[in-house]
N, C-alpha and C. Protein backbone atom coordinates (compact mmCIF):
# COMPACT_ATOMS: atom_id res chain seq x y z
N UNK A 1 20.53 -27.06 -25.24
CA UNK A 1 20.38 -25.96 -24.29
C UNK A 1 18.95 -25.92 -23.76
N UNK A 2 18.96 -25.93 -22.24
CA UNK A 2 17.85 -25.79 -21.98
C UNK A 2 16.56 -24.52 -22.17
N UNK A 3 15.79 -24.51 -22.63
CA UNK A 3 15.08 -23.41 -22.51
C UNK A 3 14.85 -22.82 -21.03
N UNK A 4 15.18 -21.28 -21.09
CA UNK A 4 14.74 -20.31 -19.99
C UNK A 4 12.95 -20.46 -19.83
N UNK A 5 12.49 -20.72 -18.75
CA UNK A 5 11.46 -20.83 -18.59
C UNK A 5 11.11 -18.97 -18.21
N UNK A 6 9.76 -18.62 -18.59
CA UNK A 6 9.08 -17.63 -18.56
C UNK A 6 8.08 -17.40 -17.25
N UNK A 7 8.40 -16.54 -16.17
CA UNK A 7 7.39 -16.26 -15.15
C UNK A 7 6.12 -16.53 -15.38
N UNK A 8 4.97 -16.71 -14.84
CA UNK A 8 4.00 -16.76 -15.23
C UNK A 8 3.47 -15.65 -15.49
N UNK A 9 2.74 -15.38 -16.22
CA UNK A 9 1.76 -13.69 -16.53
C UNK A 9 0.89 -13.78 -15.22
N UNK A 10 1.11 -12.33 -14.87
CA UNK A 10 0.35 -11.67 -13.52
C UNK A 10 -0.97 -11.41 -14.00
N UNK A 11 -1.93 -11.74 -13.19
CA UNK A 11 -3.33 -11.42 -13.81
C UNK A 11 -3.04 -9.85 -13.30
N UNK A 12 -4.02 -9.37 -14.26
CA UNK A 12 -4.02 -7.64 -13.67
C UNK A 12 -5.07 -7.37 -12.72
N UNK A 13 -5.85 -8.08 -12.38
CA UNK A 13 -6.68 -7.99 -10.94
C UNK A 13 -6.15 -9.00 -10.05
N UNK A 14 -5.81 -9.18 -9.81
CA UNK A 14 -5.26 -10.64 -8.51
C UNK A 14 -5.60 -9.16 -7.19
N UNK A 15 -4.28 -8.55 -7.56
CA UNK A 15 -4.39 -7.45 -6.38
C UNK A 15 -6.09 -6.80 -5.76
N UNK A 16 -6.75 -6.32 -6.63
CA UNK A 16 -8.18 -5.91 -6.52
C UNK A 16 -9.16 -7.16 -5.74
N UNK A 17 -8.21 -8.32 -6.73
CA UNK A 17 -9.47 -9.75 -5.67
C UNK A 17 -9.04 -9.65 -4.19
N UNK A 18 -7.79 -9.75 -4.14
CA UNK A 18 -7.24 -9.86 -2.54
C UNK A 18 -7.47 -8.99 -1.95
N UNK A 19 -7.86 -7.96 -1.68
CA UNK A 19 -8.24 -6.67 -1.55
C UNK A 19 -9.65 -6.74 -1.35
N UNK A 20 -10.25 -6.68 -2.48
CA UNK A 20 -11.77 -7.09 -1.99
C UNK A 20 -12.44 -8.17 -0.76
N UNK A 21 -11.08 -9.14 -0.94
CA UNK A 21 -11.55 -10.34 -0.24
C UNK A 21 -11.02 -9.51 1.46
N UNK A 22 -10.23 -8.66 1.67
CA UNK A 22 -9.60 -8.34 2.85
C UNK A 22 -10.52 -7.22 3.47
N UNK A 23 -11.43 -6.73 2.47
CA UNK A 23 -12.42 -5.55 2.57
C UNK A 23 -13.31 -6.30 3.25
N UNK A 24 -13.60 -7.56 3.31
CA UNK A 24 -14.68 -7.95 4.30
C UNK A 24 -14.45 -8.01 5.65
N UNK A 25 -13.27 -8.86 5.50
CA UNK A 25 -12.52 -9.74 6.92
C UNK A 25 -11.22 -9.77 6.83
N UNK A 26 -10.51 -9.15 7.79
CA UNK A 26 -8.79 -9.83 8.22
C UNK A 26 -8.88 -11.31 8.06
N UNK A 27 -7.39 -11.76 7.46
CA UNK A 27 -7.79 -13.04 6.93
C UNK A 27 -5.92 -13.78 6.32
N UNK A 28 -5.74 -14.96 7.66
CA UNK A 28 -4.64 -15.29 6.69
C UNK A 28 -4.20 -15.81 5.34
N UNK A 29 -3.57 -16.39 5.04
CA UNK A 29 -2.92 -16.78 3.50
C UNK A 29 -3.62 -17.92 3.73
N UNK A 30 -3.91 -18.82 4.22
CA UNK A 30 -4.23 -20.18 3.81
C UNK A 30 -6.14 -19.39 3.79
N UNK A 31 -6.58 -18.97 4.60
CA UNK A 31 -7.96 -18.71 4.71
C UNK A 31 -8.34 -18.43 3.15
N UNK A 32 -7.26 -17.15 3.12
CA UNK A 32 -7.74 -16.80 1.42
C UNK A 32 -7.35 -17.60 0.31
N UNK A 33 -6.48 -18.27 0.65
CA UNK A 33 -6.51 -19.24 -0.58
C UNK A 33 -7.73 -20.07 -0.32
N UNK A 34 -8.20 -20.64 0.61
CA UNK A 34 -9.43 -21.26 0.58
C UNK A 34 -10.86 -20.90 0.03
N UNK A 35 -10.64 -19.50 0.53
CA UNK A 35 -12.03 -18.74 -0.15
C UNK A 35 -12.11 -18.68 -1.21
N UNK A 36 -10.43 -18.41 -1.92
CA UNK A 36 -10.21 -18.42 -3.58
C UNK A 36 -11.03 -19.33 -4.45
N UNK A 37 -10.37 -20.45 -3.67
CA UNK A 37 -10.42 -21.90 -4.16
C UNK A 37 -12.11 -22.51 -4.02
N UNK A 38 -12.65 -22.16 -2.94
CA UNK A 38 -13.85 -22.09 -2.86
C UNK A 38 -15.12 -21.82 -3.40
N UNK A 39 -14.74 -20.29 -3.53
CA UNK A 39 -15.91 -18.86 -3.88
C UNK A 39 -15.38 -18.73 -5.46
N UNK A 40 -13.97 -18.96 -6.02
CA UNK A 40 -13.99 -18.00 -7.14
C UNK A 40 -13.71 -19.11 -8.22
N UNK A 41 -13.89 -20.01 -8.20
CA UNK A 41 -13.69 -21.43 -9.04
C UNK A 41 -14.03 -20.78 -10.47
N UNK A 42 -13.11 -20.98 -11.87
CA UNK A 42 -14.27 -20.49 -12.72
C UNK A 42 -13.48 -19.03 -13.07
N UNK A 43 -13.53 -18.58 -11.90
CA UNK A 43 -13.35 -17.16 -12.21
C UNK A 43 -11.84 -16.98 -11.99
N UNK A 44 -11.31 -17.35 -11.00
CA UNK A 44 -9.85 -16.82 -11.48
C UNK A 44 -9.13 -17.74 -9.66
N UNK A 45 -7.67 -18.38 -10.50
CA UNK A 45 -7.45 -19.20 -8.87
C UNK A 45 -5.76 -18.51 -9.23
N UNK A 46 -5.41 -19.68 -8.20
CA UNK A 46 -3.87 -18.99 -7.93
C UNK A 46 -2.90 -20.16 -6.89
N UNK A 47 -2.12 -20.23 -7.13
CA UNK A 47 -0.85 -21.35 -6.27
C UNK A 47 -0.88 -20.58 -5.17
N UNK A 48 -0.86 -21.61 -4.35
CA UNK A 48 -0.42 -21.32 -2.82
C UNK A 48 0.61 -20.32 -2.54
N UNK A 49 2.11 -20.59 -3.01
CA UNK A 49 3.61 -19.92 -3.23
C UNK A 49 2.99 -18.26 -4.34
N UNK A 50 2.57 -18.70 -4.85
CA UNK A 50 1.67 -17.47 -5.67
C UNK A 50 1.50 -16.16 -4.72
N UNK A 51 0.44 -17.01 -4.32
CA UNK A 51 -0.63 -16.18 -3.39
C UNK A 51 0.25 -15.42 -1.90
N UNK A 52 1.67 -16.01 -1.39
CA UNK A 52 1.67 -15.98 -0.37
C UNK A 52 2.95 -14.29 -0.85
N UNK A 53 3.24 -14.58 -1.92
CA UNK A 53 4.47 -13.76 -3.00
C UNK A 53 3.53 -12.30 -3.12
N UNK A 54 2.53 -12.56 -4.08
CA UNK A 54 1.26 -11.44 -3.45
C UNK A 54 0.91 -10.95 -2.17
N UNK A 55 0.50 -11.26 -1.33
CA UNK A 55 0.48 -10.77 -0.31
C UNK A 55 1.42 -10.38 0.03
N UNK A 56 2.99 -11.00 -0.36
CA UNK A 56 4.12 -10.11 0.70
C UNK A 56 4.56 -8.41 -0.13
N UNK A 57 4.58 -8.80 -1.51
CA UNK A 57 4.72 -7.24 -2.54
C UNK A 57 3.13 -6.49 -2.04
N UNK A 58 1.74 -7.12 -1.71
CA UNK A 58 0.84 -5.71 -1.52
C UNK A 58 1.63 -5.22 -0.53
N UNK A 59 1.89 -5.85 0.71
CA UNK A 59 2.44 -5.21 2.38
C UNK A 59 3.32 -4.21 1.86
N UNK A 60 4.21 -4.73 1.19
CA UNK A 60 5.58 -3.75 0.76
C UNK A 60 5.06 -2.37 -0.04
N UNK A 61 3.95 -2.65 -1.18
CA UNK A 61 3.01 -0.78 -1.63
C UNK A 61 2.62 -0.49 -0.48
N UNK A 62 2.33 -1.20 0.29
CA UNK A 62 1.30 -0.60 1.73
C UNK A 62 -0.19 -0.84 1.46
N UNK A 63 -0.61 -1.64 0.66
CA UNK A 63 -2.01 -1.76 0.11
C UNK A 63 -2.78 -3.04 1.23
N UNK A 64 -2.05 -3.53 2.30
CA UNK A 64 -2.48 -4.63 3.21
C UNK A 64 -1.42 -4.55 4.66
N UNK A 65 -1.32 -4.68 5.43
CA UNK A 65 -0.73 -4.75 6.93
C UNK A 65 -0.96 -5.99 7.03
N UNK A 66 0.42 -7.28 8.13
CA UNK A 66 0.50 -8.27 8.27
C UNK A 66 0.61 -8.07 9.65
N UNK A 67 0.07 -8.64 10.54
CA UNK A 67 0.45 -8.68 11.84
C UNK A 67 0.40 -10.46 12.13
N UNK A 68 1.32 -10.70 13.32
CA UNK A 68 1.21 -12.28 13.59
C UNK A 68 0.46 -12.44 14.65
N UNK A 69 -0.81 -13.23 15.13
CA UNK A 69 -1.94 -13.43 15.65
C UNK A 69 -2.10 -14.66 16.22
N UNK A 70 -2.26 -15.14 17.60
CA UNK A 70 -2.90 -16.31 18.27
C UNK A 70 -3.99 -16.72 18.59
N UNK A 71 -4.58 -17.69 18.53
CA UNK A 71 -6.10 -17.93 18.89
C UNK A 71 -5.91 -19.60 19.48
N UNK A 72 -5.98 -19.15 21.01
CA UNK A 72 -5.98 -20.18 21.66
C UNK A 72 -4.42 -20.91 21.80
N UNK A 73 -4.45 -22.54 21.20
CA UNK A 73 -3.19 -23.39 21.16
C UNK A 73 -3.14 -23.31 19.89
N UNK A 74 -3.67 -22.65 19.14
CA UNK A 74 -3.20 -22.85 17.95
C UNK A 74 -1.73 -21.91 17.26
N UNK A 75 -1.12 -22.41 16.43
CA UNK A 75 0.02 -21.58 16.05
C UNK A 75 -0.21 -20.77 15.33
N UNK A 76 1.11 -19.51 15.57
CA UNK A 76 0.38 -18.38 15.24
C UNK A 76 0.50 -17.56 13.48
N UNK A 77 -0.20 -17.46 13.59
CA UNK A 77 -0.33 -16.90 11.95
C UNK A 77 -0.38 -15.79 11.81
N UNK A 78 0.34 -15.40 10.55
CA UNK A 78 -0.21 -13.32 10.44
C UNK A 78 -1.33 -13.51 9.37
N UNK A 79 -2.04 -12.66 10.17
CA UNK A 79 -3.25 -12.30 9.58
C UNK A 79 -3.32 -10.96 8.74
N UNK A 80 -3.80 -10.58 7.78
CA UNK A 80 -3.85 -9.22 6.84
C UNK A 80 -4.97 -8.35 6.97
N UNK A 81 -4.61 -7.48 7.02
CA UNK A 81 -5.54 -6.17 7.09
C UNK A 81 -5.51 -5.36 6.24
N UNK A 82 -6.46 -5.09 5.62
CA UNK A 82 -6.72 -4.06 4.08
C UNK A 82 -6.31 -2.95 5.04
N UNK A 83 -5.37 -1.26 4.45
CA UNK A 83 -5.14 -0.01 4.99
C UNK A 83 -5.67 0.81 3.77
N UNK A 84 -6.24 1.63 4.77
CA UNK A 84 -6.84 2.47 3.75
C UNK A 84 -6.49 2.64 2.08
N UNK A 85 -5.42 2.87 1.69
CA UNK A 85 -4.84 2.97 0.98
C UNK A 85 -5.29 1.84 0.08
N UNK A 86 -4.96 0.57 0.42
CA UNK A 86 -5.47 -0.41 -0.15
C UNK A 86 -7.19 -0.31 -0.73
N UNK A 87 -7.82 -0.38 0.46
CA UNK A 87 -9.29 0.16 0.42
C UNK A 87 -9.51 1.10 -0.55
N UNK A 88 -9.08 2.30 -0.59
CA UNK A 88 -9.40 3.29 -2.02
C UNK A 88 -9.08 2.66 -3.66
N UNK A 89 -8.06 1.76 -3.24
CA UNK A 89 -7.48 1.45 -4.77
C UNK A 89 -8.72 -0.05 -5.13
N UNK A 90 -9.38 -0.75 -4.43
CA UNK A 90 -10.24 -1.54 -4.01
C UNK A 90 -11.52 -0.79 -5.01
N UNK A 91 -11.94 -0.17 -3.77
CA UNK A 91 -12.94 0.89 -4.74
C UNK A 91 -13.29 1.20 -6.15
N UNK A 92 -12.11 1.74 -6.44
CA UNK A 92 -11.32 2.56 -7.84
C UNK A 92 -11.79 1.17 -8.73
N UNK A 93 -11.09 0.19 -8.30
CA UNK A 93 -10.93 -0.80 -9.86
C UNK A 93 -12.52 -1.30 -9.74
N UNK A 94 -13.06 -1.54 -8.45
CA UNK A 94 -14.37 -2.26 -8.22
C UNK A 94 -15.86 -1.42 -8.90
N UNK A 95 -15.65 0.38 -9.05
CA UNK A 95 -16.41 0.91 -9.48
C UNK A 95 -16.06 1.48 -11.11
N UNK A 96 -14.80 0.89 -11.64
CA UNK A 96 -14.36 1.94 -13.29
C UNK A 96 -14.75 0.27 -14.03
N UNK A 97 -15.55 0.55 -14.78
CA UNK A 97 -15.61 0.09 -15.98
C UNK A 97 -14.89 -0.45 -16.86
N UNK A 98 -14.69 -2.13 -17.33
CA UNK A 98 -13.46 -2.02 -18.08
C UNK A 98 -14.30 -1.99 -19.81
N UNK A 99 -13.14 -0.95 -20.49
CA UNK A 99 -13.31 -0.45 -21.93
C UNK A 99 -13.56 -1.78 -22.74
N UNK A 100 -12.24 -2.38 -22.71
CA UNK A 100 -11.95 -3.70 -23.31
C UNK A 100 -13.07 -4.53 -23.41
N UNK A 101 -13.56 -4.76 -24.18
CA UNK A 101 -14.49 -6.17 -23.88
C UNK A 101 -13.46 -7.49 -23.83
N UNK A 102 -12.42 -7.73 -23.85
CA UNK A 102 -11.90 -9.15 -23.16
C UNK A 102 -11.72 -8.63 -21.71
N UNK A 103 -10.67 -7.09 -21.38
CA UNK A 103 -11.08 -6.74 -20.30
C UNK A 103 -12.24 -7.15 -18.97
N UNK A 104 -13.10 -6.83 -19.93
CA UNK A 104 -14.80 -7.14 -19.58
C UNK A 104 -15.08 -8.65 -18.64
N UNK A 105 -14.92 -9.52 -19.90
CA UNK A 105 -14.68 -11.12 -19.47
C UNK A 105 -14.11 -11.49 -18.43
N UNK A 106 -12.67 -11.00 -18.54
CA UNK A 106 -11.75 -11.17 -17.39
C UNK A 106 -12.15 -10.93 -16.20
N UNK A 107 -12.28 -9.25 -16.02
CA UNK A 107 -13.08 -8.07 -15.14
C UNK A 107 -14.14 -8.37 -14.38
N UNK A 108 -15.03 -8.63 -14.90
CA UNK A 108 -16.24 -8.29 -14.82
C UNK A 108 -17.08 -9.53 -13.70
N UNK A 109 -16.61 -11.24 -14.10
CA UNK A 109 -16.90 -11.76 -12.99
C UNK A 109 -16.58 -11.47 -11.50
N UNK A 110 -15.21 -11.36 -10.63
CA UNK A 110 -14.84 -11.01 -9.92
C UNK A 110 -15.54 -9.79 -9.03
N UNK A 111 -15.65 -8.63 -10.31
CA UNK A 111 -16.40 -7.20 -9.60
C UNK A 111 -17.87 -7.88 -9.30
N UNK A 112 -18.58 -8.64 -9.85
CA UNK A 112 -19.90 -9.25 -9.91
C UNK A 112 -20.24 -9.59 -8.76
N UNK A 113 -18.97 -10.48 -8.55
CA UNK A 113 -18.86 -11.44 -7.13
C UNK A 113 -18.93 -10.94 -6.10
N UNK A 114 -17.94 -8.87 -5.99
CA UNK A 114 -18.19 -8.60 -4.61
C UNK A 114 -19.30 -7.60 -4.49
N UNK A 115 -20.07 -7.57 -5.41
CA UNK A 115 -21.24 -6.48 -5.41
C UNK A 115 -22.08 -7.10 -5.26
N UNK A 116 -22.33 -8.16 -5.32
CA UNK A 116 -23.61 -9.39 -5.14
C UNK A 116 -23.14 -8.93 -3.29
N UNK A 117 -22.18 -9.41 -2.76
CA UNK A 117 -22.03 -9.19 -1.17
C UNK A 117 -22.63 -8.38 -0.80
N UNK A 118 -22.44 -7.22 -1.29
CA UNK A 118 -22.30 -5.98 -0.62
C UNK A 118 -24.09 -5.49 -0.89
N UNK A 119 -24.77 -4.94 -1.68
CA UNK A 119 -26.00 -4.61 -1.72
C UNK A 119 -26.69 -4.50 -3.39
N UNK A 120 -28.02 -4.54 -3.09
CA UNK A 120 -28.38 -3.96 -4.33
C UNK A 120 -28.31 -3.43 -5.27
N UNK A 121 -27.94 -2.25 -4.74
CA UNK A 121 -27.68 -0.76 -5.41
C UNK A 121 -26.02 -1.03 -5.81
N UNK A 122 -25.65 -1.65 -5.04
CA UNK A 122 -24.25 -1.45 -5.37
C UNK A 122 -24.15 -2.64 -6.93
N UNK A 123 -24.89 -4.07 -7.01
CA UNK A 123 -25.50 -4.21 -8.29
C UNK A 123 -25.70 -3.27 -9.43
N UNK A 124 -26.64 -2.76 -9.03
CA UNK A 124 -27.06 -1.85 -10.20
C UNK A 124 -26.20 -0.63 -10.51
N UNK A 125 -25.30 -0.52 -9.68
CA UNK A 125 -24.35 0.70 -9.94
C UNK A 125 -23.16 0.13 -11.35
N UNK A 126 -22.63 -1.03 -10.51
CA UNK A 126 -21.96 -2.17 -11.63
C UNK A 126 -21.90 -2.04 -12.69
N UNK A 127 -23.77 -2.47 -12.70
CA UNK A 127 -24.08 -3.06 -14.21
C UNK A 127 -23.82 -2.10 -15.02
N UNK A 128 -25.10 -0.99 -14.30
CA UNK A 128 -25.48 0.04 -15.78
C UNK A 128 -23.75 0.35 -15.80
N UNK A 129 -22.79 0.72 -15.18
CA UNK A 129 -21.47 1.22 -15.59
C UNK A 129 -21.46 0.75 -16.80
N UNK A 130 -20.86 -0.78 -16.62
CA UNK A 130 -20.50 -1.47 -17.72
C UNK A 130 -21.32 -1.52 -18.76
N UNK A 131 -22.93 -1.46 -18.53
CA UNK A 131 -23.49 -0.96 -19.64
C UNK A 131 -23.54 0.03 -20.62
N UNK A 132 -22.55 0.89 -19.87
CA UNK A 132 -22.45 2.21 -20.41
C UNK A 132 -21.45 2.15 -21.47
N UNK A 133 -20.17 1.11 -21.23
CA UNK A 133 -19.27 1.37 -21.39
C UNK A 133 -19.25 -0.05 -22.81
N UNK A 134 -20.02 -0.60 -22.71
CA UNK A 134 -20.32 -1.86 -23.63
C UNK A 134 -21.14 -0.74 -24.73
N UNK A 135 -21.81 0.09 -24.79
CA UNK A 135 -22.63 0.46 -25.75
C UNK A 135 -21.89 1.68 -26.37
N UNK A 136 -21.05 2.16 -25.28
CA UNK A 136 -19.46 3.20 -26.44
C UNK A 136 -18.98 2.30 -27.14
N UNK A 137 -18.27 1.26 -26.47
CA UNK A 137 -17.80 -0.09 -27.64
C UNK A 137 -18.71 -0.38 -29.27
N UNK A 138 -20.09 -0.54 -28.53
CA UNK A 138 -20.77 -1.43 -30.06
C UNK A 138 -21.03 0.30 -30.98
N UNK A 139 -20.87 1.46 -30.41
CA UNK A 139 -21.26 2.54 -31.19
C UNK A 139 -19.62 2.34 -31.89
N UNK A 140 -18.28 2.23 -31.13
CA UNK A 140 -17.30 2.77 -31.82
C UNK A 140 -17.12 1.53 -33.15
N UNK A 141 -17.58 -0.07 -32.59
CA UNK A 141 -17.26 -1.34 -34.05
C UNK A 141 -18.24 -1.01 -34.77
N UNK A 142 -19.68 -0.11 -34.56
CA UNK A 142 -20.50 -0.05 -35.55
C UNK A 142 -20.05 1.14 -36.51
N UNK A 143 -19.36 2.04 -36.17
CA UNK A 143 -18.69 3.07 -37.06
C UNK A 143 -17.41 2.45 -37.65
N UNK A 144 -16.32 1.32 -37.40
CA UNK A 144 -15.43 0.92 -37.73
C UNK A 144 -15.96 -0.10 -38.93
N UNK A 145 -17.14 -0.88 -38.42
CA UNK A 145 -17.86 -1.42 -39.53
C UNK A 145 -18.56 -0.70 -40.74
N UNK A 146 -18.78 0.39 -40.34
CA UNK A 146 -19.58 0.83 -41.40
C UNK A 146 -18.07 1.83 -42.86
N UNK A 147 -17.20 2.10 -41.77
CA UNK A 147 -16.12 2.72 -42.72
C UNK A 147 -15.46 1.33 -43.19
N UNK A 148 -15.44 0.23 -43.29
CA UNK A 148 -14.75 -0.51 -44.00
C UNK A 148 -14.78 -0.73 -45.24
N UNK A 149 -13.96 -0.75 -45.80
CA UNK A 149 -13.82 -0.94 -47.68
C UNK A 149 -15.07 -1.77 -47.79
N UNK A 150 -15.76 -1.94 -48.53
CA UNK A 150 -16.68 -2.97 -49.08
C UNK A 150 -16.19 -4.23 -49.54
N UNK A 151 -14.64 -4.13 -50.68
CA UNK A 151 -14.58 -5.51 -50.31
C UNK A 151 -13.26 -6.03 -49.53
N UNK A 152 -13.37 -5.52 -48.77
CA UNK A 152 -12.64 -5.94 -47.32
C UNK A 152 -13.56 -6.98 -46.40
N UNK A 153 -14.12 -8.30 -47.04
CA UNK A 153 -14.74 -9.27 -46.05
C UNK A 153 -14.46 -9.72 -45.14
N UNK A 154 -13.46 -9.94 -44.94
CA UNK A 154 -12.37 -10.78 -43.75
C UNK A 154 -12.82 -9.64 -42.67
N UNK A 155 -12.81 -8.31 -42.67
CA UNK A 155 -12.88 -6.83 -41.85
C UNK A 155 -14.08 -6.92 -41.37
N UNK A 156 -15.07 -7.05 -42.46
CA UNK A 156 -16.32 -6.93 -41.96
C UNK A 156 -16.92 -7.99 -41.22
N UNK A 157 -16.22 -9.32 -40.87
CA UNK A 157 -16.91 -10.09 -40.49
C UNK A 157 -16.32 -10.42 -39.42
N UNK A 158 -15.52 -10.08 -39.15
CA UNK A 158 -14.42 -9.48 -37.80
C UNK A 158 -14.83 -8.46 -37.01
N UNK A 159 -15.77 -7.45 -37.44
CA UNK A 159 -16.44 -6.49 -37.19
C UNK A 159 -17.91 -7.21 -36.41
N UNK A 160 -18.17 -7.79 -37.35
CA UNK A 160 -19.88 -8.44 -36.99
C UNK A 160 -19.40 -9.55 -36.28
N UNK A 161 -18.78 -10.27 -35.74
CA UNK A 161 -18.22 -11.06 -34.95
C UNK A 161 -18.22 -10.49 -33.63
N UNK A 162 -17.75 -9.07 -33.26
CA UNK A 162 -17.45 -8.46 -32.69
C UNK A 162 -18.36 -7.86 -31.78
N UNK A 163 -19.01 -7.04 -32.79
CA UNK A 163 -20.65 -6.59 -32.34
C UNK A 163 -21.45 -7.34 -31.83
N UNK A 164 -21.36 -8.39 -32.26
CA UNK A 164 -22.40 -9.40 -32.00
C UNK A 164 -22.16 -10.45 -30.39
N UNK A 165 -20.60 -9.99 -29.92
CA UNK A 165 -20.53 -10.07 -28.45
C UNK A 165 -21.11 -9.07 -27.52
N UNK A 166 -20.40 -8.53 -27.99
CA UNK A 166 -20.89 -7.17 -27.28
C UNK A 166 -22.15 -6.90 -27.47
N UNK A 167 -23.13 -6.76 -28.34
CA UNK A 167 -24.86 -7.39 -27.84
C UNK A 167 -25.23 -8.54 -27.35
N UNK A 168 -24.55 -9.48 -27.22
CA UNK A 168 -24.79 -10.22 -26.27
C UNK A 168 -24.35 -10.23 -24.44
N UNK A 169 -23.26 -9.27 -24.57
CA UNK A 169 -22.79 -8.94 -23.53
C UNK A 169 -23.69 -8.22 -22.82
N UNK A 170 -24.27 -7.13 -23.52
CA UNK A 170 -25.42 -6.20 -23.10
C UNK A 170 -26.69 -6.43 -22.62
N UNK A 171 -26.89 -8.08 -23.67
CA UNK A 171 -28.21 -8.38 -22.98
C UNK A 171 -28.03 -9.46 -21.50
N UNK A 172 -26.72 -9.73 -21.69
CA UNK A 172 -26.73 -10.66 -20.32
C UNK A 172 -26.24 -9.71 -19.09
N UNK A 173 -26.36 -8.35 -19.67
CA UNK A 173 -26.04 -7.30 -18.28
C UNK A 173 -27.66 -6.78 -17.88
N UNK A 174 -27.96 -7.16 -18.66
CA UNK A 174 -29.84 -6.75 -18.66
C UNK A 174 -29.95 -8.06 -17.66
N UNK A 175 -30.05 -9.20 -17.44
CA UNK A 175 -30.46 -10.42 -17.37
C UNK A 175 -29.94 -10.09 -15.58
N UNK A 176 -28.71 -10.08 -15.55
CA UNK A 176 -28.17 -9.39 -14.02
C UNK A 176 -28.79 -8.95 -13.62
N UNK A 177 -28.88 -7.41 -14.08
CA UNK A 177 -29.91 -6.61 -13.26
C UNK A 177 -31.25 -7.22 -13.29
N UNK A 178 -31.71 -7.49 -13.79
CA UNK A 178 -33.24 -8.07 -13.47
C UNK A 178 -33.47 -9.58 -12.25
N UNK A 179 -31.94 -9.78 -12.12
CA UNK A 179 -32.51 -10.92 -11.43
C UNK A 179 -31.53 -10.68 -9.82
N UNK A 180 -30.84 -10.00 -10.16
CA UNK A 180 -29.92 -9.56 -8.71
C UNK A 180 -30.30 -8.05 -7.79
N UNK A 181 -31.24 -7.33 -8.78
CA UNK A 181 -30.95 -6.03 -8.25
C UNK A 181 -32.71 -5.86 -7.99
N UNK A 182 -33.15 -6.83 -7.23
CA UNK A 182 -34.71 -6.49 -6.59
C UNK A 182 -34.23 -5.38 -5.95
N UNK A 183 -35.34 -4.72 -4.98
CA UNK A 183 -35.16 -3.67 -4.02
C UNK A 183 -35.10 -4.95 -2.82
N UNK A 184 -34.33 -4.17 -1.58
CA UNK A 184 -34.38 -4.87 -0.62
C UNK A 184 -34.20 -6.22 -0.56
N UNK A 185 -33.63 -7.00 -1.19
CA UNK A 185 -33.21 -8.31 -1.85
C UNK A 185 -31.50 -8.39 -0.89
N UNK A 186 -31.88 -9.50 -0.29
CA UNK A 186 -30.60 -9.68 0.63
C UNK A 186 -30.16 -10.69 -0.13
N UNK A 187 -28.68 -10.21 -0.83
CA UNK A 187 -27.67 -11.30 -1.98
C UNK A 187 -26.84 -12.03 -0.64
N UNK A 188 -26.32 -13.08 -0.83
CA UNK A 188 -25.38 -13.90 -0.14
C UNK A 188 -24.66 -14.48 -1.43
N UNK A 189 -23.42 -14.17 -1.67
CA UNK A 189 -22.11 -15.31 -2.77
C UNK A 189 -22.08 -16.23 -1.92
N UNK A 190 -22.24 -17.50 -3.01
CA UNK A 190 -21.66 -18.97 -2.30
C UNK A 190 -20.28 -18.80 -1.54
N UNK A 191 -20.61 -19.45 -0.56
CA UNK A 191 -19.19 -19.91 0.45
C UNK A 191 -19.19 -18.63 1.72
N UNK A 192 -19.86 -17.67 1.52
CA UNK A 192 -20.45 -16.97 2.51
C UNK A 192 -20.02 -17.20 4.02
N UNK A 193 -21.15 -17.93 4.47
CA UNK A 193 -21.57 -18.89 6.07
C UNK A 193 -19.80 -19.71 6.00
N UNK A 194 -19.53 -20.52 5.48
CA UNK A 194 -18.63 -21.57 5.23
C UNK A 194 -17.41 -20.44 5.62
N UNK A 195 -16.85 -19.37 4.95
CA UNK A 195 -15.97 -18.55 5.04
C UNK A 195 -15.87 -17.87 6.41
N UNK A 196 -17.06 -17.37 7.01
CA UNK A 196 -17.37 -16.55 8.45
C UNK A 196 -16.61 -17.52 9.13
N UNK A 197 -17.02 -19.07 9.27
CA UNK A 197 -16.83 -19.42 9.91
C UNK A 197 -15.57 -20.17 10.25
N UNK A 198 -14.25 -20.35 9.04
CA UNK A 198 -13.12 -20.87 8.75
C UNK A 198 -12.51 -19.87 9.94
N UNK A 199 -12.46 -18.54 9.68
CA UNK A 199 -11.75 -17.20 10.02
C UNK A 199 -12.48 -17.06 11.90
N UNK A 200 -13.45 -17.68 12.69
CA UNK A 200 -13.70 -17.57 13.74
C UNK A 200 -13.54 -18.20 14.61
């Protein structure tokens, strides 16, 4: 008997990337898979048939508008437009903090990626968040560590395993801000120029 094959697991930001990416520029399915494929290497990619399945379920919440578009002799493509709606929920995930420190990992490049675009401040708004939210974490494993049986080793070193990301997490959110969030510091993400100009 053959085995039932299993959907693939939905990342829980895909929607927030596409979104962010539509917050700049209207932009068809092949464009954004390019930028994907381009700009987010590393950080998170996606199948063509994927990507095009996504875009048709955001249209259907209403979180993107498809219209079909000509430019010149070329054939015509629908192009996507973030609607407000979309835009607020954009926002929402781009400014909340994720709790989780795998969350974090996952999270946290992507939001990086479109706050480097956008400005300074919007950097430093980021970081300290997540800084905030990394140092509830190492307060709540340093109280989980400290109530553990004594000889419960396996616990405690699961504990200090633990902590010991999450201070490292903290200091490479220090390292960010110090090197992204000058004043008046104009950020550009790779693929930038290259992207303007696919979409013109």
């Amino acid at each position: 008997m053959t085995p039932t094959r299993r959907p693939p697991k939905r990342s829980p930001f895909a929607e927030p990337v596409v979104l962010g990416l539509l917050a700049e520029a209207p932009a068809h399915g092949y464009a954004l898979f390019a930028r994907i494929r381009n700009d987010l290497t590393g950080v998170w990619q996606v199948g063509m048939n994927r990507l095009y399945a996504l875009l048709d379920a955001m249209e259907r919440a209403g979180l993107i508008k498809g219209q079909a578009e000509q430019v010149g002799h070329r054939p015509q493509r629908r192009v996507f437009h973030i609607t407000p709606q979309g835009q607020r929920r954009f926002e929402v995930w781009l400014r909340t903090p994720s709790h989780s420190m795998q969350d974090m990992r996952i999270e946290f490049p992507p939001k990086l990626y479109f706050a480097l675009r956008r400005s300074s401040q919007d950097v430093i708004e980021l970081v300290r968040a997540q800084r905030d939210a990394c140092r509830h974490e190492l307060e709540r494993l340093t109280a989980r560590q400290r109530d553990a049986q004594p000889d419960d080793g396996y616990r405690a070193l699961v504990y200090d395993f633990r902590i010991r990301q999450v201070r490292a997490i903290l200091e490479w959110l220090d390292v960010c801000e110090a090197k992204w969030a000058a004043p008046e510091r104009h950020i550009s993400a790779p693929g930038e120029t290259e992207f303007r100009e696919k979409i013109t």
